[in-house]
Every structure is written in C-alpha cells, then in structure tokens.
C-alpha atoms as a PDB file:
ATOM      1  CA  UNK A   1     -88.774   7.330 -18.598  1.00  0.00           C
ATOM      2  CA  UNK A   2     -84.967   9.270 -18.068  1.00  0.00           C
ATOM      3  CA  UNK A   3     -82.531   7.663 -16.062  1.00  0.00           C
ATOM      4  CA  UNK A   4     -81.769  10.919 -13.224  1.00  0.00           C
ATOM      5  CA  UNK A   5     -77.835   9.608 -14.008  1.00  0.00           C
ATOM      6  CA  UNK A   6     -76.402   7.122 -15.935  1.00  0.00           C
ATOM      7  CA  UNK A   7     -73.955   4.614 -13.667  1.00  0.00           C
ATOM      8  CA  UNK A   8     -70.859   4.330 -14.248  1.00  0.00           C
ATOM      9  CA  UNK A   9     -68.022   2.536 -13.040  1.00  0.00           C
ATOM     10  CA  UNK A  10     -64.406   4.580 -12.823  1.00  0.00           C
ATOM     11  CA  UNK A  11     -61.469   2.773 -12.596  1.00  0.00           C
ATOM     12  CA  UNK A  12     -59.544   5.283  -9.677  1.00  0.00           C
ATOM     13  CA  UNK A  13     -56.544   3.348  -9.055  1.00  0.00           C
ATOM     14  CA  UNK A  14     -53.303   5.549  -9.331  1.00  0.00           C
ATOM     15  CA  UNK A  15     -55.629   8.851 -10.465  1.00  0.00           C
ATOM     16  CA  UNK A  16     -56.076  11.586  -8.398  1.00  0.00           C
ATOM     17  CA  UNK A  17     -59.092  12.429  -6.821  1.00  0.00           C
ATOM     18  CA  UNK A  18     -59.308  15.638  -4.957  1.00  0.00           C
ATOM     19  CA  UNK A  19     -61.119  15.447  -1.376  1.00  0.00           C
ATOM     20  CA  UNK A  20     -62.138  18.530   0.576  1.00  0.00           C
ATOM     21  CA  UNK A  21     -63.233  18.482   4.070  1.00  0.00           C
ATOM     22  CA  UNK A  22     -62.901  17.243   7.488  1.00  0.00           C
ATOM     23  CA  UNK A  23     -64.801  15.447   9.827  1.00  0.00           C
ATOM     24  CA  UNK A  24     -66.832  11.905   9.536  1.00  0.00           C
ATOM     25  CA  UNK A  25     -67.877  13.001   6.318  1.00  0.00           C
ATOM     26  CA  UNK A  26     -65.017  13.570   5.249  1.00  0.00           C
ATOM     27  CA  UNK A  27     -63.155  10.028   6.369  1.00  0.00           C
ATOM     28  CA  UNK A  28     -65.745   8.013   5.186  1.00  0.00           C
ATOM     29  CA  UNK A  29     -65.101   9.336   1.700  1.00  0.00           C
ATOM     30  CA  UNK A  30     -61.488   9.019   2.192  1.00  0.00           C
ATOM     31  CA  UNK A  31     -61.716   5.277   3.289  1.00  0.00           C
ATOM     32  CA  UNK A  32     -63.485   4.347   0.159  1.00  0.00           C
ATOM     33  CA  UNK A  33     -61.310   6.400  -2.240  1.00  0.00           C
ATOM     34  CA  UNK A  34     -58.449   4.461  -0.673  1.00  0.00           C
ATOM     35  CA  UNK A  35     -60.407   1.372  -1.283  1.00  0.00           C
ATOM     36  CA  UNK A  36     -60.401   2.642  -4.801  1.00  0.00           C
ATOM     37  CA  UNK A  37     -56.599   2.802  -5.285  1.00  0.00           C
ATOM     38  CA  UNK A  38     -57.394   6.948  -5.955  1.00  0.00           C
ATOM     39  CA  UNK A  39     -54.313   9.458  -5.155  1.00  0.00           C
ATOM     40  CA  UNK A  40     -56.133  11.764  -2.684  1.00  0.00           C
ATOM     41  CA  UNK A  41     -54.985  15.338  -3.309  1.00  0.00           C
ATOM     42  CA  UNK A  42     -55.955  18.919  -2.450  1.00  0.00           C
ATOM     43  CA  UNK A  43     -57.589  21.543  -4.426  1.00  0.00           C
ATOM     44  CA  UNK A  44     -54.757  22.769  -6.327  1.00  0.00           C
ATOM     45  CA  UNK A  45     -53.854  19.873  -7.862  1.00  0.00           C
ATOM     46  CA  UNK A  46     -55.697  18.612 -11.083  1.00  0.00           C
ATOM     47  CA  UNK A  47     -57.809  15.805 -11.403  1.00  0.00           C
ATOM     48  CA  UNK A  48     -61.437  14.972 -13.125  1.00  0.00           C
ATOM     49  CA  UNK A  49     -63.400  13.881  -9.909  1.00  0.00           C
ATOM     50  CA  UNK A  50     -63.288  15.764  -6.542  1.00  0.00           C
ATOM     51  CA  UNK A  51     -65.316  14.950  -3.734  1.00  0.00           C
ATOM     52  CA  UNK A  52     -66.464  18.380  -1.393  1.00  0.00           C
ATOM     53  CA  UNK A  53     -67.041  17.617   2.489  1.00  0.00           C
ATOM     54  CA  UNK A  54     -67.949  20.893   3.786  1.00  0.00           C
ATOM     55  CA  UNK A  55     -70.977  22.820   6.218  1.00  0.00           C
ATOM     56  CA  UNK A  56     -70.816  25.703   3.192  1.00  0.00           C
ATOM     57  CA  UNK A  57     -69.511  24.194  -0.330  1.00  0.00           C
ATOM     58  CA  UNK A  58     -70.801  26.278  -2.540  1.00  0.00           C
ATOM     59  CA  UNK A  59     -67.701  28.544  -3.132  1.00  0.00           C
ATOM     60  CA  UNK A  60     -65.568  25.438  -3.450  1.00  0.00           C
ATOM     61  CA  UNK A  61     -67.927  23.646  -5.550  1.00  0.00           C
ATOM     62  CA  UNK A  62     -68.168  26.576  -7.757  1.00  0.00           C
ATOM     63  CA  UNK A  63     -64.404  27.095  -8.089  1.00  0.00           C
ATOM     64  CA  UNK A  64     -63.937  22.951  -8.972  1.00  0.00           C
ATOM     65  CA  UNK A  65     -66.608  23.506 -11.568  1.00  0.00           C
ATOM     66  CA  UNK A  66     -64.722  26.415 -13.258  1.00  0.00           C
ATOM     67  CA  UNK A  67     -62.226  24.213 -13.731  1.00  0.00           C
ATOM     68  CA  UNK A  68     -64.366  21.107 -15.783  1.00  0.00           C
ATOM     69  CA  UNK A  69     -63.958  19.002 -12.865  1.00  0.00           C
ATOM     70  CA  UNK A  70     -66.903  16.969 -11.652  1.00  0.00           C
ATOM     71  CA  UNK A  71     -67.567  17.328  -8.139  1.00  0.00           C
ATOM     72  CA  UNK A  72     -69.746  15.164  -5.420  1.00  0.00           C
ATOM     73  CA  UNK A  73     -70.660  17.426  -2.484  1.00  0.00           C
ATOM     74  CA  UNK A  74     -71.794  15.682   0.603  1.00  0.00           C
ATOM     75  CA  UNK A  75     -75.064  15.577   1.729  1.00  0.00           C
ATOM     76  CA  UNK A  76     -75.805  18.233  -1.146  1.00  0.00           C
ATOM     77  CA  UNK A  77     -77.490  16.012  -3.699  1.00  0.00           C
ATOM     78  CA  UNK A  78     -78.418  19.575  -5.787  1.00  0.00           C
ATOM     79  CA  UNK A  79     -74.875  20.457  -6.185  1.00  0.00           C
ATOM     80  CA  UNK A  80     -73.619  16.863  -7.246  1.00  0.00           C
ATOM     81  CA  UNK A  81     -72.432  15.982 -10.684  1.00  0.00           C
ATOM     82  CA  UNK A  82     -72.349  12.532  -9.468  1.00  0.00           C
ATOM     83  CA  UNK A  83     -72.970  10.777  -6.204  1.00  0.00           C
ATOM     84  CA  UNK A  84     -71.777   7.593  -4.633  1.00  0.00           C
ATOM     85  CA  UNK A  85     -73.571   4.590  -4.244  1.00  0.00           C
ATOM     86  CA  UNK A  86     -73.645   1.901  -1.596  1.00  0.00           C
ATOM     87  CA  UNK A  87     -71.644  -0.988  -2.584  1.00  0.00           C
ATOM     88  CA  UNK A  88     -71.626  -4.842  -2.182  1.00  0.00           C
ATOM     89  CA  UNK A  89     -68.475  -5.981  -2.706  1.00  0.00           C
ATOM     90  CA  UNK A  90     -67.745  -9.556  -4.238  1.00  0.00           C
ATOM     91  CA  UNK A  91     -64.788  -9.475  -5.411  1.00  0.00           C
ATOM     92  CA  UNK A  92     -64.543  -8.560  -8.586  1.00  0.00           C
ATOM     93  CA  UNK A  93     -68.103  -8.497  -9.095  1.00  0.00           C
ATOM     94  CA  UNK A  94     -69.324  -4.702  -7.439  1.00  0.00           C
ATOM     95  CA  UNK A  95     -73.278  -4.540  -7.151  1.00  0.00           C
ATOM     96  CA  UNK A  96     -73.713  -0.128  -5.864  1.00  0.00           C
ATOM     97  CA  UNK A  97     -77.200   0.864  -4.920  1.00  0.00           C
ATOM     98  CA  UNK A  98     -77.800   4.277  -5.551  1.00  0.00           C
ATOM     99  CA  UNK A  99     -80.984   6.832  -5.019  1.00  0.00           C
ATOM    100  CA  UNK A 100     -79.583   9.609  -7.042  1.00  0.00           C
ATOM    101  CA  UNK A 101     -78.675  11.602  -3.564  1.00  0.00           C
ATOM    102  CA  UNK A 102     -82.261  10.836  -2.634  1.00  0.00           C
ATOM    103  CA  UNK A 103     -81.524   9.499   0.814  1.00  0.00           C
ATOM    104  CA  UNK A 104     -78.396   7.756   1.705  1.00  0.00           C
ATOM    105  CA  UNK A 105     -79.691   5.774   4.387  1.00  0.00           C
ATOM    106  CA  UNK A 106     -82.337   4.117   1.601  1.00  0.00           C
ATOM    107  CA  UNK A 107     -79.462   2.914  -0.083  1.00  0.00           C
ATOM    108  CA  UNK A 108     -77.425   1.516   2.560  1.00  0.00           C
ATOM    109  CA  UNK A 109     -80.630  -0.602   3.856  1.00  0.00           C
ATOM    110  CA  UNK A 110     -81.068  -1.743   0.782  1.00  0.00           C
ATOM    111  CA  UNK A 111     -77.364  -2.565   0.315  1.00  0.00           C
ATOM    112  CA  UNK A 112     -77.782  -4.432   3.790  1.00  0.00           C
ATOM    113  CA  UNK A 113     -80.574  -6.631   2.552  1.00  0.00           C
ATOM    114  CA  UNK A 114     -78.793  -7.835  -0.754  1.00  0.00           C
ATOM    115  CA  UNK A 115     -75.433  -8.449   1.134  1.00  0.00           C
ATOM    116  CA  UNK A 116     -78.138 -11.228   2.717  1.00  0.00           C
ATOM    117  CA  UNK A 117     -78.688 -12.442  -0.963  1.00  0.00           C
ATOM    118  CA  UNK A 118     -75.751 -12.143  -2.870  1.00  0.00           C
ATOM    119  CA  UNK A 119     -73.143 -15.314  -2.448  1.00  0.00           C
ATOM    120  CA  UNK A 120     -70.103 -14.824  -1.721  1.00  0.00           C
ATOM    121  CA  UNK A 121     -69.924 -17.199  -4.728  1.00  0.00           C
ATOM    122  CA  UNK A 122     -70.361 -14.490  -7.361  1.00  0.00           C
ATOM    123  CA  UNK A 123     -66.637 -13.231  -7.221  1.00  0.00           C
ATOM    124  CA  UNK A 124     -65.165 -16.798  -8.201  1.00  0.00           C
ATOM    125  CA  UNK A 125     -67.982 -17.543 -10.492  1.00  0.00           C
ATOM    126  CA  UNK A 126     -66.886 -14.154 -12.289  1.00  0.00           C
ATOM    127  CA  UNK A 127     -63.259 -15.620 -12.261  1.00  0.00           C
ATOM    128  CA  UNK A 128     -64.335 -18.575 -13.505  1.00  0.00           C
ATOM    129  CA  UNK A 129     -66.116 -17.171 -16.702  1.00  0.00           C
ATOM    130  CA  UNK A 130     -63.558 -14.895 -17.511  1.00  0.00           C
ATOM    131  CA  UNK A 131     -61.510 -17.387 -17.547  1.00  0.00           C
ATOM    132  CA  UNK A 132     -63.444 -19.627 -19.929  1.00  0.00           C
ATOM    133  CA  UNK A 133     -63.682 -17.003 -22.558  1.00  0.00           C
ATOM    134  CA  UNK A 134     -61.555 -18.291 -24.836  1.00  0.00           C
ATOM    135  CA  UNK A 135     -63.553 -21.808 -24.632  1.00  0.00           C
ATOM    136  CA  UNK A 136     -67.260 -19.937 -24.999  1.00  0.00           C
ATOM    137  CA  UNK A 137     -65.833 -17.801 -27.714  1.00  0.00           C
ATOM    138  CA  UNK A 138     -64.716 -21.525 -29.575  1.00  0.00           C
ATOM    139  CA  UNK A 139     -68.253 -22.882 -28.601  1.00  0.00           C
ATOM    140  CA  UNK A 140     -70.106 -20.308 -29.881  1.00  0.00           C
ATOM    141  CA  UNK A 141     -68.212 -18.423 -32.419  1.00  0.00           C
ATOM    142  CA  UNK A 142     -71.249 -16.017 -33.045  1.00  0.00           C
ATOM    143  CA  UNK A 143     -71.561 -13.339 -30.664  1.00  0.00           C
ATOM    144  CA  UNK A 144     -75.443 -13.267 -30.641  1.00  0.00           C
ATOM    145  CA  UNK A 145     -75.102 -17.380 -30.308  1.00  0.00           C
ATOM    146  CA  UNK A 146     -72.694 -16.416 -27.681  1.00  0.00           C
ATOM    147  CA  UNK A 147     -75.096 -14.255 -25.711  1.00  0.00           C
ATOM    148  CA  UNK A 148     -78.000 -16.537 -25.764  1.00  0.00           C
ATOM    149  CA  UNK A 149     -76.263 -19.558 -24.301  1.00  0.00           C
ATOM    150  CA  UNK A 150     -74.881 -17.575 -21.291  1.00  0.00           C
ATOM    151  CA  UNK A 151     -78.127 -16.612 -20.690  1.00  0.00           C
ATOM    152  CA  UNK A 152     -79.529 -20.181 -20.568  1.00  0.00           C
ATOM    153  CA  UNK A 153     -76.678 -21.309 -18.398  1.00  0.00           C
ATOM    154  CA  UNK A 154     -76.568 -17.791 -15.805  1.00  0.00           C
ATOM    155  CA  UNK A 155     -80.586 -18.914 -15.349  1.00  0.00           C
ATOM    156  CA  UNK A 156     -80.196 -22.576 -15.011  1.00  0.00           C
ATOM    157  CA  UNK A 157     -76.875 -24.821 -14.066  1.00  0.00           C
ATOM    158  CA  UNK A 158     -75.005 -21.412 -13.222  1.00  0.00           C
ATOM    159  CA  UNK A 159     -77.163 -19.558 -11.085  1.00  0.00           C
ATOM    160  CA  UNK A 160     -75.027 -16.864  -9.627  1.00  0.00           C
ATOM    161  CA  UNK A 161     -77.186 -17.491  -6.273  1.00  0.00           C
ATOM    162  CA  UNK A 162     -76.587 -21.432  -6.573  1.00  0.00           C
ATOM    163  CA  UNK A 163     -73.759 -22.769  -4.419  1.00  0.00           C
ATOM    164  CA  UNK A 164     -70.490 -22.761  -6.191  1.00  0.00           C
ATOM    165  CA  UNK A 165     -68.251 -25.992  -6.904  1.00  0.00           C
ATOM    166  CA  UNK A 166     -64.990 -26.375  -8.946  1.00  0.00           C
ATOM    167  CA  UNK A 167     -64.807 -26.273 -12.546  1.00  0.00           C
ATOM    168  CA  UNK A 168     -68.550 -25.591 -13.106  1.00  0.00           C
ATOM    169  CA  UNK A 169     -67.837 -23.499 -15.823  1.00  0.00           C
ATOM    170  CA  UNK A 170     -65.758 -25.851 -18.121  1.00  0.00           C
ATOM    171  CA  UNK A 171     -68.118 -28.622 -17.397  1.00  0.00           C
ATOM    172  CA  UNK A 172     -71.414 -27.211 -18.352  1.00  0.00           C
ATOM    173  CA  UNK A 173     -69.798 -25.853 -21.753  1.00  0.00           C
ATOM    174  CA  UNK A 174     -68.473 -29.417 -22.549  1.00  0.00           C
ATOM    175  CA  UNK A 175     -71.936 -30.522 -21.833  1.00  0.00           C
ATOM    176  CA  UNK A 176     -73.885 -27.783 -23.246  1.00  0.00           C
ATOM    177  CA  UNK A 177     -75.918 -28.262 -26.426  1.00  0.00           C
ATOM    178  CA  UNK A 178     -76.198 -26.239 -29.467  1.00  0.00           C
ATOM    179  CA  UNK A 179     -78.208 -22.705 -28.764  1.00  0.00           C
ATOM    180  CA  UNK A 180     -81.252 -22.926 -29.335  1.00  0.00           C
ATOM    181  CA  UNK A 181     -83.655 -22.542 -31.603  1.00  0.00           C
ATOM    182  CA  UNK A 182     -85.991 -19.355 -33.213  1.00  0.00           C
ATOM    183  CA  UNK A 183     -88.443 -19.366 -31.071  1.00  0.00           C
ATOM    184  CA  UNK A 184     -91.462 -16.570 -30.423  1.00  0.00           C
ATOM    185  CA  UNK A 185     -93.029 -16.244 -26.973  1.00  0.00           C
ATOM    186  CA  UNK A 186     -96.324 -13.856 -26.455  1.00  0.00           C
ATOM    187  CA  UNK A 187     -96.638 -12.324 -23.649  1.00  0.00           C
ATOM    188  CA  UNK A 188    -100.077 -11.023 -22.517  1.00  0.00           C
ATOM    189  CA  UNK A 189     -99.850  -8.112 -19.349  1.00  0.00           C
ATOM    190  CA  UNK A 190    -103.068  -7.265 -17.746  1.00  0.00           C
ATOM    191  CA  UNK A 191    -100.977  -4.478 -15.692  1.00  0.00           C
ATOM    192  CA  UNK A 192     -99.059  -1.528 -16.755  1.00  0.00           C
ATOM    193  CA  UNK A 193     -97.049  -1.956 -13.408  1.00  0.00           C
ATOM    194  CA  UNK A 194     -93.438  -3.744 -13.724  1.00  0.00           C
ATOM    195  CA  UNK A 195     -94.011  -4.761 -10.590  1.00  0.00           C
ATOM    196  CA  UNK A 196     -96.692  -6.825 -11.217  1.00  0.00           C
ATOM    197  CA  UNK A 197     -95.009  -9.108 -13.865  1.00  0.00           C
ATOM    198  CA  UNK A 198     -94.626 -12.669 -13.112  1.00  0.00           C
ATOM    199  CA  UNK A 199     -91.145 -14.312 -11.958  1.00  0.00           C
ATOM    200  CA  UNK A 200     -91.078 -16.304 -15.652  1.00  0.00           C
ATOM    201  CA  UNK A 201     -92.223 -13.371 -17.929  1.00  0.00           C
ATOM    202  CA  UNK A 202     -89.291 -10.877 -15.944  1.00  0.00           C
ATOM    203  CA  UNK A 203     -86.950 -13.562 -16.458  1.00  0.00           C
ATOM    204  CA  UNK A 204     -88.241 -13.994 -20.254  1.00  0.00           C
ATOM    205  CA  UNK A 205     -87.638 -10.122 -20.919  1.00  0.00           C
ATOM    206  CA  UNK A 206     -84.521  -9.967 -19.052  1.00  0.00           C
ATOM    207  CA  UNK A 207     -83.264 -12.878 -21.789  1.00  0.00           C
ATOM    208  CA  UNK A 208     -85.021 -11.907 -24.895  1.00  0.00           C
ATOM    209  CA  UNK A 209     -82.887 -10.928 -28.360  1.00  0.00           C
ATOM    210  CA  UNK A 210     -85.402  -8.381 -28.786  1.00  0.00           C
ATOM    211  CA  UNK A 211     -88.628  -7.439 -27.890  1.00  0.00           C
ATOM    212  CA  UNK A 212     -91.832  -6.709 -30.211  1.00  0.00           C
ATOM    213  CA  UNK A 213     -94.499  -4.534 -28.422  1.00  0.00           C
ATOM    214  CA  UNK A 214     -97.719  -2.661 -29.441  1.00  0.00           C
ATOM    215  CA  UNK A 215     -98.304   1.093 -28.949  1.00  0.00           C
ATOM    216  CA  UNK A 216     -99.584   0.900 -25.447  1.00  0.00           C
ATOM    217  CA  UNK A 217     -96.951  -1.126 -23.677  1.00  0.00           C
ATOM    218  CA  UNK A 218     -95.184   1.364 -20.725  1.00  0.00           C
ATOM    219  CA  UNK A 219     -91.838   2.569 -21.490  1.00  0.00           C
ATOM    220  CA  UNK A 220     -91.335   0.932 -17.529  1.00  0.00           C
ATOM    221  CA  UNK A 221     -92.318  -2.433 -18.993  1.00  0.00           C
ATOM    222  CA  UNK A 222     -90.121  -2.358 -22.002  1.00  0.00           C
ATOM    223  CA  UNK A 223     -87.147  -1.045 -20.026  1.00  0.00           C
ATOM    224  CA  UNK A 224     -87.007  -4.876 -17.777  1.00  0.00           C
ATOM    225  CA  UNK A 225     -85.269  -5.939 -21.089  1.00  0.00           C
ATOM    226  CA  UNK A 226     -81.837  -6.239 -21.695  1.00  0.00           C
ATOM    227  CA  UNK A 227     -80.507  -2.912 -22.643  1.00  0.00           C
ATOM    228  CA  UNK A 228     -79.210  -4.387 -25.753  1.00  0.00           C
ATOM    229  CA  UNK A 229     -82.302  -6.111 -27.135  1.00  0.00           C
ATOM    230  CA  UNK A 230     -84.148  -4.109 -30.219  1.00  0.00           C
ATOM    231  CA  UNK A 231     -87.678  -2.441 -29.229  1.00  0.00           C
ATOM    232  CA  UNK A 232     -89.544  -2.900 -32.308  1.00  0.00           C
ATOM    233  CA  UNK A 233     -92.962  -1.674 -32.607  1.00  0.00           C
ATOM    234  CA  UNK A 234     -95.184  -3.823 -34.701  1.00  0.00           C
ATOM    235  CA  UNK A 235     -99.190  -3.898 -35.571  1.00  0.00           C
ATOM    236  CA  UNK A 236     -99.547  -7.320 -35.452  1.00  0.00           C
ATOM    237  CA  UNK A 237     -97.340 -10.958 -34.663  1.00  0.00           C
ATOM    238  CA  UNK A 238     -93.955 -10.878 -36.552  1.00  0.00           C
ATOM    239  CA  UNK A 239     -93.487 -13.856 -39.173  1.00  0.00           C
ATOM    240  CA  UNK A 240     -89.782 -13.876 -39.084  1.00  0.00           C
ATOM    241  CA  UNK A 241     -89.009 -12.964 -36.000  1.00  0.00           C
ATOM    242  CA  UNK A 242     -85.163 -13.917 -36.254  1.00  0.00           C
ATOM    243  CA  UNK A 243     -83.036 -16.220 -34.555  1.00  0.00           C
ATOM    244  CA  UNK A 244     -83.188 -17.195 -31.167  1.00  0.00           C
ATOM    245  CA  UNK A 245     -85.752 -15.569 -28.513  1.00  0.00           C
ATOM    246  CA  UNK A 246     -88.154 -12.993 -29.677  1.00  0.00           C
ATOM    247  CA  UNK A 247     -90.885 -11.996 -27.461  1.00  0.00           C
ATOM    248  CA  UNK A 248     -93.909 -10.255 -28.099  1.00  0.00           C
ATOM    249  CA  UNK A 249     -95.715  -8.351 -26.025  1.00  0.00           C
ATOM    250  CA  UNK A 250     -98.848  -6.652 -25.479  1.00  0.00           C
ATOM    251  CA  UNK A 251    -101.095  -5.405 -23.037  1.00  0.00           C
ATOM    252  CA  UNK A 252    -104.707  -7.091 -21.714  1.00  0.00           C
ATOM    253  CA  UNK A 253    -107.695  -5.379 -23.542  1.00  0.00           C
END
C-alpha cells in the first residue's frame, strides 16, 4: 500500500512563499502562511512553494511549474503538488490531518474531534523532553536502548494524554530501571483488517524493534509499526530474535 504523498513538515519562516489570488480563499491561505513566518510574495519573485487561489489556475499553475516550483491550487486537488492539512496546534508539537485534497471539510472535522483529545499538555511535555536529552542520552547511551525506554515511559508514567505536572521528565528517568529485556511476543490476527486489532496488540506494534511476519500478513497490518522497525519475513519462530521487543506475527488459519 503507497502513501498518495509523503508529509512533510517545511520550516517557512523568513522564505518566500508566493500566493496568488483573492478572495476567502485566498486570506485563509494568507493567515496561515503568516502563521508560518513565510515572506508572501507575487509571481515574479522566486521561491520553491506557491500557493494558487484562483476560479481558472491552470495558466498560472502551468507557468509556476515551468519554473520547478511546487504549487498548491485551491480547491484543485488534481493540480496540487502538495496540499495543506488541518492543523492542531500545541505548541511546538503540530498534529495536520490531511485527505490528500480528498475533501477539506473531512479533515477539518476530524481536526475538530482531536483538538477534544489532544492536551494542551503535549507542548510542555515536548519542552520538557527536549530538554532532558542530554540526561536520556547519559541514561541510555545506546540509541536502540534509548528508543525502547521512551517508548515504555510515552505508554506508561508519560502519557502524552495524562495530566501534566512539573519535572515529570527528570523524575521518571532518575527512577527508571534498566531497559528491558529480549523478549518475543506472538501475535495471532484472526482479521486482515487494522481496524480490528486489539488496543494492546496496536500498542505492541506501534513499540516493537522489529517485526517478524509470515507471507500472508497485509501490508495494512505491518504498516501500524513504527516506520523504523525491520519487516522480516520468516517461515517459522525466530531463535535469536535480538535485543529488546520482537514481535511475531501471523495470521489465524
């Protein structure tokens, strides 16, 4: 399964962006390219991104292209190099929902229904982590080590949907223990869908170090892991399956 676009986020501020248009349209792009920090400009002037805000963009569209620069035309999903997504803002964590120019209005109800969700906690929680680095890196020297602990702590004592309090961060790594161990979890499916995992085997994907699978496990199923974690096909249960979480999965005869 393709990704229709691969996100991306563009650090704007100072850079020009051109921006074509009048009208709503035309504003609301302008309001969030100012939210960006971007140096709106005009057509002449170069830049890499331009946004197009026009009844008839074609022309325009074509002329930008000529030039390498990558254009968004409103409410023209077919002549977008890339879109814009809606966008929960916590400060400096940025969650965008995007449909691929499917239907705008998707995205913003979705974005409405996680602004519900998402704390207002996850900026400072952010903060506090990057902050910490040098501490985690001293804890865990070993990248992979590293990783793994995180994990255990983002999905336990710092739940970024938890209620925040002051100098969580340096607390749980002075109380943390050592990562742990090599460990091998099967996991049986008895549905192709993603959506039909469990809470505990999404969360054990989302964690793994890598995943072992058989032939027949989806593509969709494979893809809830970390983007980072090795897909390694395999006959039969791996006897080494390396340090820290391996899972294995396979799908109900």
């Amino acid at each position: 399964m393709s990704l229709p676009a691969l996100p991306i986020f563009v650090r704007l501020a100072g850079r020009p962006v051109i921006l074509i248009g009048k009208g709503e349209a035309a504003e609301a792009k302008r309001r969030l390219l100012e939210r960006a920090g971007a140096m709106i400009v005009g057509e002449e002037a170069e830049a890499a991104l331009a946004i197009v805000a026009l009844d008839e963009p074609e022309e325009t569209v074509a002329r930008l292209r000529a030039r390498g620069v990558l254009v968004n035309a409103a409410d023209r999903p077919d002549l977008c190099d890339f879109t814009l997504p809606a966008i929960i803002d916590r400060d400096p964590v940025v969650v965008a929902v995007g449909t691929g120019g499917a239907s705008a209005g998707f995205a913003a109800a979705l974005r409405q229904r996680l602004e519900t969700v998402l704390p207002q906690g996850l900026g400072p929680l952010a903060l506090d982590l990057e902050s910490h680095k040098a501490a985690l890196r001293a804890r865990w020297p070993d990248p992979a080590e590293r990783r793994r602990m995180l994990g255990v702590g983002l999905a336990g004592p710092l739940d970024p949907l938890a209620e925040r309090r002051t100098g969580e961060v340096g607390d749980w790594i002075a109380s943390s223990g050592d990562a742990p161990p090599q460990a091998l979890v099967h996991l049986l499916l008895p549905s192709p869908d993603p959506d039909d995992l469990t809470l505990r085997q999404a969360r054990l994907l989302a964690q793994a170090d890598r995943v072992f699978h058989l032939g027949d496990v989806p593509e969709a199923i494979l893809n809830r892991a970390r983007a980072d974690a090795p897909r390694i096909r395999c006959s039969e249960q791996p006897t080494d399956p390396g340090a820290g979480l391996s899972i294995l999965v396979e799908m109900a005869r």
